[in-house]
PDB file of N, CA and C in Angstrom:
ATOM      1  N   UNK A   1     -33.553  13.245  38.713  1.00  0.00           N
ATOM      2  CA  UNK A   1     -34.029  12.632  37.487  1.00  0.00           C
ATOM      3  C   UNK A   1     -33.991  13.642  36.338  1.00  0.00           C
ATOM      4  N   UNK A   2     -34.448  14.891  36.093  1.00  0.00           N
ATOM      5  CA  UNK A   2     -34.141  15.888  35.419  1.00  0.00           C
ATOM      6  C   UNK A   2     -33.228  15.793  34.720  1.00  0.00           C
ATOM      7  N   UNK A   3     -31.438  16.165  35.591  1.00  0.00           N
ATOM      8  CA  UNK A   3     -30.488  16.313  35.674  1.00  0.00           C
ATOM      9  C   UNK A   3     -30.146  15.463  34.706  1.00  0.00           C
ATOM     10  N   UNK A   4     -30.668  14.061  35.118  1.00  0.00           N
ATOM     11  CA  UNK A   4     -30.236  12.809  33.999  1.00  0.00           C
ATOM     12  C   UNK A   4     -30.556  13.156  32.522  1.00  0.00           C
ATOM     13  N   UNK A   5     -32.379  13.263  32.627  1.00  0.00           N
ATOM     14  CA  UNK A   5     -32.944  13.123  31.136  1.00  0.00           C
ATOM     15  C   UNK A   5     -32.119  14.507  30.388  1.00  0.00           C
ATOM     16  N   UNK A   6     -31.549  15.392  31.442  1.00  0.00           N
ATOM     17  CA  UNK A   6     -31.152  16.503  30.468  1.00  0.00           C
ATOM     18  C   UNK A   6     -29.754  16.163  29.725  1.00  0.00           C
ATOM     19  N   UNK A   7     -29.000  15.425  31.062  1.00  0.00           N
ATOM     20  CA  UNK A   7     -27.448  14.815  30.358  1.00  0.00           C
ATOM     21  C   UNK A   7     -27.880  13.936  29.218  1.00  0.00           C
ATOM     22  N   UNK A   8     -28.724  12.947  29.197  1.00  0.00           N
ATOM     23  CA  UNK A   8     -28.830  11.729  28.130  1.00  0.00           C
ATOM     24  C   UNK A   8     -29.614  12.531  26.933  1.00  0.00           C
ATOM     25  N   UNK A   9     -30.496  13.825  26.875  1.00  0.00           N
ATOM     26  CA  UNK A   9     -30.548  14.179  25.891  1.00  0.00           C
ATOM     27  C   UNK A   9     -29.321  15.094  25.043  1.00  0.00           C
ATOM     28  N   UNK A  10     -28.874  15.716  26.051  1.00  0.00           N
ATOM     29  CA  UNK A  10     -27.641  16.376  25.431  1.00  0.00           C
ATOM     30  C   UNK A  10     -26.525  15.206  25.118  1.00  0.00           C
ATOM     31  N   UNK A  11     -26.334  14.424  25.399  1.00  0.00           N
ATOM     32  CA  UNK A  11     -25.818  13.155  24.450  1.00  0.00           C
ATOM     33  C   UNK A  11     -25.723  13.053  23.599  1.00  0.00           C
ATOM     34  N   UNK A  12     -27.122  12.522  23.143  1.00  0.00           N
ATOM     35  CA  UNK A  12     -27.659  12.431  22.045  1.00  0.00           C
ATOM     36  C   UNK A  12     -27.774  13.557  21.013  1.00  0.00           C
ATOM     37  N   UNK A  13     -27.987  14.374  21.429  1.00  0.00           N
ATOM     38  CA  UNK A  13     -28.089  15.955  20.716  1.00  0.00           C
ATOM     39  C   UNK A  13     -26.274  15.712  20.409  1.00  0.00           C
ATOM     40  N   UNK A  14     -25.266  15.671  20.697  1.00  0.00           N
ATOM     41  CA  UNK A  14     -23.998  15.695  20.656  1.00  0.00           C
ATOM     42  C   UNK A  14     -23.568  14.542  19.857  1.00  0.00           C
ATOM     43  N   UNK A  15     -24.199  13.534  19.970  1.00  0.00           N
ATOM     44  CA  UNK A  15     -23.932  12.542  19.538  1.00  0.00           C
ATOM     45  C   UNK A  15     -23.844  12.489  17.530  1.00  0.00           C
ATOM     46  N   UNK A  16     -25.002  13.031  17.513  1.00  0.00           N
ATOM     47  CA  UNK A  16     -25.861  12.916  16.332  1.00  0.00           C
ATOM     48  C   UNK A  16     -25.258  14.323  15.484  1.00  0.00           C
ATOM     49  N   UNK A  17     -24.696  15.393  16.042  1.00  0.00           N
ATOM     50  CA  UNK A  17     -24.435  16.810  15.572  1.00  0.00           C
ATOM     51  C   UNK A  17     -22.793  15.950  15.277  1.00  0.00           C
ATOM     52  N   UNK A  18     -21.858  15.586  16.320  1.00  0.00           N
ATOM     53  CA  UNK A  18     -20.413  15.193  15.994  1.00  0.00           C
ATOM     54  C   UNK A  18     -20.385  14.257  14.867  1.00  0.00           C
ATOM     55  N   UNK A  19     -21.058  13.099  14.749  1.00  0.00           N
ATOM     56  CA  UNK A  19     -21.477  12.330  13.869  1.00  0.00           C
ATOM     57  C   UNK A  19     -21.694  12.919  12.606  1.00  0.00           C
ATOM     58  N   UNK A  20     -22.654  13.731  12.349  1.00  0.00           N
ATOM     59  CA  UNK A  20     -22.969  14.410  11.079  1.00  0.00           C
ATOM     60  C   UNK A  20     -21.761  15.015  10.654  1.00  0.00           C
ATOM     61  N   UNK A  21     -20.873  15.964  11.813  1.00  0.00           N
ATOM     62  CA  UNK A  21     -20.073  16.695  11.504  1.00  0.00           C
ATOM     63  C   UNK A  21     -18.318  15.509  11.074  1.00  0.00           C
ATOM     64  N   UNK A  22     -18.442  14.362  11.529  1.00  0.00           N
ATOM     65  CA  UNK A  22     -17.253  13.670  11.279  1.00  0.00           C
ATOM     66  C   UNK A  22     -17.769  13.272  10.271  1.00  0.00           C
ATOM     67  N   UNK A  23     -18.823  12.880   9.652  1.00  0.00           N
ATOM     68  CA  UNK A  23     -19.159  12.383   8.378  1.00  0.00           C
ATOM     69  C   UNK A  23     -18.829  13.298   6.996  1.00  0.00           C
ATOM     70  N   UNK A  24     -19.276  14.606   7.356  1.00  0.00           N
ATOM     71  CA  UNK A  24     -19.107  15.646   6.551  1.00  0.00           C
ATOM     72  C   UNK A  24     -17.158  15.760   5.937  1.00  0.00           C
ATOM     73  N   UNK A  25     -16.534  16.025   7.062  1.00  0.00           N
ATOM     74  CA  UNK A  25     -15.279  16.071   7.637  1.00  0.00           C
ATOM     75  C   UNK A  25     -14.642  14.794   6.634  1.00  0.00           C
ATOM     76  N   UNK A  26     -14.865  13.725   7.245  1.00  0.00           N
ATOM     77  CA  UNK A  26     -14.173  12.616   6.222  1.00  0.00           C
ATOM     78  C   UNK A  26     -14.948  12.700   4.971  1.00  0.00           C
ATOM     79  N   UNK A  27     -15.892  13.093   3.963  1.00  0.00           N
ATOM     80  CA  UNK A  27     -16.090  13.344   3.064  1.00  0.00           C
ATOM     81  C   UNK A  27     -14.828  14.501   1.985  1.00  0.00           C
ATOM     82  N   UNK A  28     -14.894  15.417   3.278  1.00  0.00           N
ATOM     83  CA  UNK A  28     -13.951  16.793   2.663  1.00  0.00           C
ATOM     84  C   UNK A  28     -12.457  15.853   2.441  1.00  0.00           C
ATOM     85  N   UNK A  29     -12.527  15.293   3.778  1.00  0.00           N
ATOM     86  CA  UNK A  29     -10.627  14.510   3.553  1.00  0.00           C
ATOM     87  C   UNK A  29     -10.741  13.222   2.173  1.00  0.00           C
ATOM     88  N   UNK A  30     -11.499  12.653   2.189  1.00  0.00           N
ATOM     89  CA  UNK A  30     -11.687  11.962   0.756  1.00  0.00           C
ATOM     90  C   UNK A  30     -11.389  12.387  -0.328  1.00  0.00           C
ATOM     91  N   UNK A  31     -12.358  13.696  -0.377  1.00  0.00           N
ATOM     92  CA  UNK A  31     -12.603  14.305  -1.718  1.00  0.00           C
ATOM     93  C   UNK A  31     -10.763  15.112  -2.019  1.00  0.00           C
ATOM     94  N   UNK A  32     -10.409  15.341  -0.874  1.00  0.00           N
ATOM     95  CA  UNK A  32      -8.908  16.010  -0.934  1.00  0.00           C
ATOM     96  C   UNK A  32      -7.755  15.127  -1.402  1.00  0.00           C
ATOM     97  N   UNK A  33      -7.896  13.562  -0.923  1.00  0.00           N
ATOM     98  CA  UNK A  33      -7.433  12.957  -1.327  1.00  0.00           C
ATOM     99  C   UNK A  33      -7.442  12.268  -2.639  1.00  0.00           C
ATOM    100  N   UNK A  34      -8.656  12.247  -3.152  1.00  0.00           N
ATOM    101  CA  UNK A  34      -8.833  12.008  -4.507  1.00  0.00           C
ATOM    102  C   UNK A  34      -8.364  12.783  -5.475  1.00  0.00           C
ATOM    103  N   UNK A  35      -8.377  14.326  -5.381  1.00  0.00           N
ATOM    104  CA  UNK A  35      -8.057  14.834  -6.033  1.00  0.00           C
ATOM    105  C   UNK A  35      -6.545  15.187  -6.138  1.00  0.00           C
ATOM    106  N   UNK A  36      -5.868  15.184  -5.377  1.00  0.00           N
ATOM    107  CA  UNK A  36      -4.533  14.782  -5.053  1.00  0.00           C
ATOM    108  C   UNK A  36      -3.935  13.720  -5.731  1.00  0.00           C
ATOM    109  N   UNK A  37      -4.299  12.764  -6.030  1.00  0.00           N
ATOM    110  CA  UNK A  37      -4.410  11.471  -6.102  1.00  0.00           C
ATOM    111  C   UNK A  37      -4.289  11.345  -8.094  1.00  0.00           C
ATOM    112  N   UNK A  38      -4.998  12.439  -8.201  1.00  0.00           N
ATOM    113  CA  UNK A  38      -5.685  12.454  -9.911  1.00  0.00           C
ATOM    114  C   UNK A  38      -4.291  13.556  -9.978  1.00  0.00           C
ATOM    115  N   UNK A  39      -3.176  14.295  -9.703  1.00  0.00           N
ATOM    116  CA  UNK A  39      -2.557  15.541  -9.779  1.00  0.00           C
ATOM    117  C   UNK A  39      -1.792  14.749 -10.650  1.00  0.00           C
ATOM    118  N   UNK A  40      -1.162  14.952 -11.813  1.00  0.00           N
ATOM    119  CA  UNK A  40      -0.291  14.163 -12.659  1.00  0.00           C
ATOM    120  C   UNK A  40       1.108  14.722 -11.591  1.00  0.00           C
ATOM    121  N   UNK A  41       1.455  15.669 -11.422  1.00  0.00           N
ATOM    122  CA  UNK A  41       2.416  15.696 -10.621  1.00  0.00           C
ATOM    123  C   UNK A  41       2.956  15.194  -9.409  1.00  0.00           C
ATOM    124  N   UNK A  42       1.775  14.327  -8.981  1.00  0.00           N
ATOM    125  CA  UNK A  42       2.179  13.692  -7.648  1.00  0.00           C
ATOM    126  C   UNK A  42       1.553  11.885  -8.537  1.00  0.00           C
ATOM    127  N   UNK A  43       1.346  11.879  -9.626  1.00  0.00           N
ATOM    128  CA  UNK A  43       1.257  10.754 -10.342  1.00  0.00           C
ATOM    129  C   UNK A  43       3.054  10.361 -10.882  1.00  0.00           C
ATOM    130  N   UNK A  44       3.772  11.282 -11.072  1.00  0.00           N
ATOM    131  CA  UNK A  44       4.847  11.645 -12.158  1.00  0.00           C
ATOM    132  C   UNK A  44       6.057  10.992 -10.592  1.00  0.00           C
ATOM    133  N   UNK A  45       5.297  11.612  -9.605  1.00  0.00           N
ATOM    134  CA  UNK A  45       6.428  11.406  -8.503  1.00  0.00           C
ATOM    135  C   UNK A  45       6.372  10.075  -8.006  1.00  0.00           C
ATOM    136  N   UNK A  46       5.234   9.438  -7.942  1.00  0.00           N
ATOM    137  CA  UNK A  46       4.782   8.111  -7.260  1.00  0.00           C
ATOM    138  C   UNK A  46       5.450   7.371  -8.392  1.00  0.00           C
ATOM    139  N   UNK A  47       5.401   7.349  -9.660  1.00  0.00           N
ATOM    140  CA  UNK A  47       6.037   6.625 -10.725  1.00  0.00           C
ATOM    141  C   UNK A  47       7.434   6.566 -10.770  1.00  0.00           C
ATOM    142  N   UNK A  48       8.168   7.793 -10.209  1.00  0.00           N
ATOM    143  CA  UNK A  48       9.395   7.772 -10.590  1.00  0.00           C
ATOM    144  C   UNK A  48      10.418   7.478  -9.109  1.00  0.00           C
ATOM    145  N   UNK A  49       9.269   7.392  -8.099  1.00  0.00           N
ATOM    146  CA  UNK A  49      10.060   6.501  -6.743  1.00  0.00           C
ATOM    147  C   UNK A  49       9.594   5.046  -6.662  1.00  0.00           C
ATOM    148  N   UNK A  50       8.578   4.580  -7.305  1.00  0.00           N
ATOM    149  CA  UNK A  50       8.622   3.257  -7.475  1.00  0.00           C
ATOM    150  C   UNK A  50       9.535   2.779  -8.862  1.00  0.00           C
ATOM    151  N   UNK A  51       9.863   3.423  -9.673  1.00  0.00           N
ATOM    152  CA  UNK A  51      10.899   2.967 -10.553  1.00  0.00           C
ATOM    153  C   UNK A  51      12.156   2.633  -9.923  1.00  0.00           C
ATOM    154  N   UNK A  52      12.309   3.990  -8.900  1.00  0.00           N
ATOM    155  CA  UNK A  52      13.936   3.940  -8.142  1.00  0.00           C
ATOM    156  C   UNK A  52      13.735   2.788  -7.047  1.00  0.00           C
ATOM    157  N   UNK A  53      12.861   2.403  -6.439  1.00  0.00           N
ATOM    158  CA  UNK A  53      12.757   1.298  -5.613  1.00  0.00           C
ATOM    159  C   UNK A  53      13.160   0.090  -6.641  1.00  0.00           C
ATOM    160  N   UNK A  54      11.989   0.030  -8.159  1.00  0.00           N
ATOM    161  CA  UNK A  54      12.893  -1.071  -8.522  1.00  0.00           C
ATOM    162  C   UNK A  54      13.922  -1.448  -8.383  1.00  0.00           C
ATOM    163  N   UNK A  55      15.247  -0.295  -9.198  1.00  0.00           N
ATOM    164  CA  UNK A  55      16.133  -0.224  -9.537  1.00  0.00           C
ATOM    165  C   UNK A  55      17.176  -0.917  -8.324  1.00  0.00           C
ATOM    166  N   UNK A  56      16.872  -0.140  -7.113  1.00  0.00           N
ATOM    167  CA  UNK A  56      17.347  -0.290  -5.847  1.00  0.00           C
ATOM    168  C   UNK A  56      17.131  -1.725  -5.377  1.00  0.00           C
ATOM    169  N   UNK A  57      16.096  -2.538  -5.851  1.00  0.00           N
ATOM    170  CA  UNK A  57      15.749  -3.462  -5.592  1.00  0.00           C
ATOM    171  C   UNK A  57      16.524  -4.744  -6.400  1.00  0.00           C
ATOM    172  N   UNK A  58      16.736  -3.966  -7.087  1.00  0.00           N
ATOM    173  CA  UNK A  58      17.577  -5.208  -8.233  1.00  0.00           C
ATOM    174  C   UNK A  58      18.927  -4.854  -8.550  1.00  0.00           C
ATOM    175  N   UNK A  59      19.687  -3.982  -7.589  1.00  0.00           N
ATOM    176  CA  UNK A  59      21.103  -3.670  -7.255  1.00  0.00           C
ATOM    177  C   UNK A  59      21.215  -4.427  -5.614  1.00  0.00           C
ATOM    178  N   UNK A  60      20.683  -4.044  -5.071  1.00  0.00           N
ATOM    179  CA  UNK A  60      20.362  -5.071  -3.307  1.00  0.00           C
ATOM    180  C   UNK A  60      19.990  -6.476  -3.730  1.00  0.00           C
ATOM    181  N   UNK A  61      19.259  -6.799  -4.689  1.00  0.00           N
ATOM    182  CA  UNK A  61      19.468  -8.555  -5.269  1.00  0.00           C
ATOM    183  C   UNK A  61      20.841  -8.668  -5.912  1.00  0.00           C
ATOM    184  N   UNK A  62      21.442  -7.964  -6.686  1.00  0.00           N
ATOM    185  CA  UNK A  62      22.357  -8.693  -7.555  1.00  0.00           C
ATOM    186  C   UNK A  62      23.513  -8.395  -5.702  1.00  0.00           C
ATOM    187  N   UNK A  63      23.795  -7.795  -4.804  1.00  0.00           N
ATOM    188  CA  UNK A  63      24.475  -7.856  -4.025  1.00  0.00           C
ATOM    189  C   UNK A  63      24.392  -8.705  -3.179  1.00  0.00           C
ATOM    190  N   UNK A  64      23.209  -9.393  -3.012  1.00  0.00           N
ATOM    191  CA  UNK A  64      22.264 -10.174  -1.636  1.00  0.00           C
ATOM    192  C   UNK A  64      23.072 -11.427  -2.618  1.00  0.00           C
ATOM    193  N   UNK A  65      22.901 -11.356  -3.558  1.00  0.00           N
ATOM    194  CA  UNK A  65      23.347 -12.899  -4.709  1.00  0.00           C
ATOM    195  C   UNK A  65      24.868 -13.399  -4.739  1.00  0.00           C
ATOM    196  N   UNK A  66      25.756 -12.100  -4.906  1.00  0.00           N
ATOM    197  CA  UNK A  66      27.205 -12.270  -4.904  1.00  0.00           C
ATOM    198  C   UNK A  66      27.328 -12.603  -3.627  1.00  0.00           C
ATOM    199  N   UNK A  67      27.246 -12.180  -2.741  1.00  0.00           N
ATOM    200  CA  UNK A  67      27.643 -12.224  -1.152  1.00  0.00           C
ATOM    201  C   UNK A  67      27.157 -13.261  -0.334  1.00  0.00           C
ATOM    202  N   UNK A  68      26.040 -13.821  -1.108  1.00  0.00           N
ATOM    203  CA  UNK A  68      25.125 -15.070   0.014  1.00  0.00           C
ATOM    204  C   UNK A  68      26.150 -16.851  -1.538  1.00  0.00           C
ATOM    205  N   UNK A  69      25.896 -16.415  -2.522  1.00  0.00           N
ATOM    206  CA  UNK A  69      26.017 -17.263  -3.474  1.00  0.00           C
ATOM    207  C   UNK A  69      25.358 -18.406  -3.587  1.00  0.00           C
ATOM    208  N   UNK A  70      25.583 -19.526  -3.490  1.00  0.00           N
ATOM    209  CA  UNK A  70      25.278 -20.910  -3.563  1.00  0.00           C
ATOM    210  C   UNK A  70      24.658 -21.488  -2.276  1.00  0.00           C
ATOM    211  N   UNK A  71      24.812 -20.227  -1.386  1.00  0.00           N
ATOM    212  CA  UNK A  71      24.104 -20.503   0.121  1.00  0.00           C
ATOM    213  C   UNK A  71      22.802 -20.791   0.033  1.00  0.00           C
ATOM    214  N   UNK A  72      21.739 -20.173  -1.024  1.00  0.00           N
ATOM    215  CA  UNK A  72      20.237 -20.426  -1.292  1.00  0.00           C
ATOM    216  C   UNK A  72      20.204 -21.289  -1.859  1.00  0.00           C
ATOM    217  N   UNK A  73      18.775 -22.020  -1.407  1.00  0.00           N
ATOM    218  CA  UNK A  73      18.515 -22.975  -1.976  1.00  0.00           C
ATOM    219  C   UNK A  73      18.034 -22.830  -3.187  1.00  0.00           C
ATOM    220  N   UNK A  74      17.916 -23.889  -4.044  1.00  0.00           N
ATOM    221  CA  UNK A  74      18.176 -23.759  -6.074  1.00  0.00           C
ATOM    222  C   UNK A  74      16.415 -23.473  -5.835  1.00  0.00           C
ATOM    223  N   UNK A  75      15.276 -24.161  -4.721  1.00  0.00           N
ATOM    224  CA  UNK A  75      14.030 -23.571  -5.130  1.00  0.00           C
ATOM    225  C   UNK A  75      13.735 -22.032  -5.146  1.00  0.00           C
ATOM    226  N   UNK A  76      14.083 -22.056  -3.974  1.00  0.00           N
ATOM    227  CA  UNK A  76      14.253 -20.295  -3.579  1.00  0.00           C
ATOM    228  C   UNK A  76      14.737 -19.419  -4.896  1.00  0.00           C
ATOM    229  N   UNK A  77      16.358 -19.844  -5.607  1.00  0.00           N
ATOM    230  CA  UNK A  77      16.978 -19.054  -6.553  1.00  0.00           C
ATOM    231  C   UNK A  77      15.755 -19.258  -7.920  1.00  0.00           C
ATOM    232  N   UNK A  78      15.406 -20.457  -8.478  1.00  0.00           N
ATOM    233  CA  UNK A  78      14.668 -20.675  -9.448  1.00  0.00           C
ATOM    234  C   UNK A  78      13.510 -19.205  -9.155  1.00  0.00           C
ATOM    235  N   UNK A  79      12.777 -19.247  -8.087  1.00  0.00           N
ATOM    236  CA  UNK A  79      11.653 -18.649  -8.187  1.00  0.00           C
ATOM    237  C   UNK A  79      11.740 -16.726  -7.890  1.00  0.00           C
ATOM    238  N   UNK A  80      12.617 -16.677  -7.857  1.00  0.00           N
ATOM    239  CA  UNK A  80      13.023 -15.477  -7.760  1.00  0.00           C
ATOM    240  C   UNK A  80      13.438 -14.906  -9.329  1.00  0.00           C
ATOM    241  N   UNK A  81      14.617 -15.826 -10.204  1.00  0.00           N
ATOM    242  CA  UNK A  81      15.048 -15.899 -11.314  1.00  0.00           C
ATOM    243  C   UNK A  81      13.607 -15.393 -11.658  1.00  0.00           C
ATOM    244  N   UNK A  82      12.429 -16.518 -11.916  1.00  0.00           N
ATOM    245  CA  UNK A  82      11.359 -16.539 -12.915  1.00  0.00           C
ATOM    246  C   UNK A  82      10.334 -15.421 -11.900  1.00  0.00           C
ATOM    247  N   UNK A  83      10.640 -14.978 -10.799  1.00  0.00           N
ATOM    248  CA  UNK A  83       9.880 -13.487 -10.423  1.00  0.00           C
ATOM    249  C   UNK A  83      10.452 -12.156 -11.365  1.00  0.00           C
ATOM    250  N   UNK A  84      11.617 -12.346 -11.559  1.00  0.00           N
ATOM    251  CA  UNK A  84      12.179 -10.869 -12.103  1.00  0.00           C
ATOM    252  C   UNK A  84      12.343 -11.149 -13.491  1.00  0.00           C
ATOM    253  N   UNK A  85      12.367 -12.226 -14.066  1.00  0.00           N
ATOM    254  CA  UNK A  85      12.315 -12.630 -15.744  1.00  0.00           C
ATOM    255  C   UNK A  85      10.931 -12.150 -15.721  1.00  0.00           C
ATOM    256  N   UNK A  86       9.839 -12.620 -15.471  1.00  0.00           N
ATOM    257  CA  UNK A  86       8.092 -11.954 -15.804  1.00  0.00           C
ATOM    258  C   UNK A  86       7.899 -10.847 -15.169  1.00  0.00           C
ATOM    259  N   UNK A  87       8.330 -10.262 -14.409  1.00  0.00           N
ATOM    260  CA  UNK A  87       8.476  -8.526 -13.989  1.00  0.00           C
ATOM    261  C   UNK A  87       8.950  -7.848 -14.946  1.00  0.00           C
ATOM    262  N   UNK A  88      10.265  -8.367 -15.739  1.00  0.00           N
ATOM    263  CA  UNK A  88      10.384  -7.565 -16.576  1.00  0.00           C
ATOM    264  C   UNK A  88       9.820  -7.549 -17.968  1.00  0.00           C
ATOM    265  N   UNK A  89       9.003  -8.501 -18.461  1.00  0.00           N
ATOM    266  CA  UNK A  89       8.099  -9.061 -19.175  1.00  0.00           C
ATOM    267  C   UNK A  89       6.662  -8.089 -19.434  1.00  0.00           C
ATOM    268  N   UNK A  90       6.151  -8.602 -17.883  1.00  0.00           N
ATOM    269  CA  UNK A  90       4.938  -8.197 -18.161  1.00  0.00           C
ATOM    270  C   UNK A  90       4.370  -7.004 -17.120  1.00  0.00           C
ATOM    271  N   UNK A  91       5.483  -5.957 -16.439  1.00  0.00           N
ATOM    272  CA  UNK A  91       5.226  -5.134 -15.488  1.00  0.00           C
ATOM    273  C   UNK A  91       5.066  -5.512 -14.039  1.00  0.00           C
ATOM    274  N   UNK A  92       5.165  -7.034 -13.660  1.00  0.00           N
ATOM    275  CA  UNK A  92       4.983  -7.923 -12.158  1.00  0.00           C
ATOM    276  C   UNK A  92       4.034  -7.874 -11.646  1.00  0.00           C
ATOM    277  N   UNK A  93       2.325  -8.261 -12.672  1.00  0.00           N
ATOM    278  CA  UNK A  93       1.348  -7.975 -12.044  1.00  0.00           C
ATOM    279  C   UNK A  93       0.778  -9.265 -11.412  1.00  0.00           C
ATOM    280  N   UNK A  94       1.840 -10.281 -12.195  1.00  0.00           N
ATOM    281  CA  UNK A  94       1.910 -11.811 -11.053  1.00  0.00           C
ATOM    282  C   UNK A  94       3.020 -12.707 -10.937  1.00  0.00           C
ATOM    283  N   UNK A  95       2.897 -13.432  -9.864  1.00  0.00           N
ATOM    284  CA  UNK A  95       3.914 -14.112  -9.524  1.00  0.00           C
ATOM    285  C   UNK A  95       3.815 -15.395  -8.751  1.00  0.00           C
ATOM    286  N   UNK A  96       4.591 -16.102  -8.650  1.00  0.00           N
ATOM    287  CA  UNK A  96       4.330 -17.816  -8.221  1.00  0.00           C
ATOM    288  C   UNK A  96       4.406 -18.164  -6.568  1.00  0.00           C
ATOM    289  N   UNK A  97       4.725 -16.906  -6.049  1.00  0.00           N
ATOM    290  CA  UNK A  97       4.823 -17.467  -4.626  1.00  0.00           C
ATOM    291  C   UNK A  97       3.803 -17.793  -3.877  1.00  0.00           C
ATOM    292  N   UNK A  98       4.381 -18.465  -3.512  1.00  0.00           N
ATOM    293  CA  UNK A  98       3.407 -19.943  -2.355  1.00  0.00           C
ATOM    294  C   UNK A  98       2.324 -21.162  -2.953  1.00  0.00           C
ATOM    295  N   UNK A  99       2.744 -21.227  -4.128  1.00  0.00           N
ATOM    296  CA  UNK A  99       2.799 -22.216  -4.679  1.00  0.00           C
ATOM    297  C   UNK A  99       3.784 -23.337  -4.915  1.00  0.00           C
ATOM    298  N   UNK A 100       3.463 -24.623  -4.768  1.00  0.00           N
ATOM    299  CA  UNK A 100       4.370 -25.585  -4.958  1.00  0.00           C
ATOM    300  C   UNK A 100       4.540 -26.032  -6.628  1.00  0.00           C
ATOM    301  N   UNK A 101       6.005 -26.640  -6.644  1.00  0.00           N
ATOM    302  CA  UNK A 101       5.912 -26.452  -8.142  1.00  0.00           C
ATOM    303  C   UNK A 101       5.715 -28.311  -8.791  1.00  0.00           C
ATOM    304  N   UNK A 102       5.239 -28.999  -6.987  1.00  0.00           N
ATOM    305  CA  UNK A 102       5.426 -30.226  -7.555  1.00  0.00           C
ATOM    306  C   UNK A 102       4.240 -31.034  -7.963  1.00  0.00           C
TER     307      UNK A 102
END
């Protein structure tokens, strides 16, 4: 019986010390990430690979378009048309999908 109450307190003693210490721990990784996060230089980079994704994105459409053609259906083409007409409008902070248009 000893043996036990000594394992289940050292448990707990372990329990409560790892705990504090993973709490602490993901605080430090937060705070690292935030500030990372705020670096205009890794702001400058995140901006200028989501630009090239655009770009990439709307060279792989105009190819997906020539090569498939008249194969899509006119709802499908319409809502894509009026996705990248208001993307380029208003930055693509909305868009119509999964909505019906009837």
């Amino acid at each position: 019986m000893r043996y036990r109450l000594t394992f289940v307190v050292g448990l707990a003693v372990g329990y409560v010390l790892g705990t504090r210490a993973g709490r602490e721990r993901y605080e430090q990784l937060k705070k690292t990430a935030r500030e990372i996060s705020h670096n205009p230089a890794v702001r400058n980079t995140a901006e200028t690979a989501a630009q090239q994704g655009r770009v990439f994105a709307g060279k792989a459409y105009h190819t997906v378009s020539d090569k498939v053609g008249d194969r899509v259906p006119a709802s499908v083409a319409d809502r894509v048309r009026n996705l990248r007409e208001r993307s380029a409008h208003n930055g693509g902070t909305e868009d119509d999908w999964g909505t019906s248009n009837t």
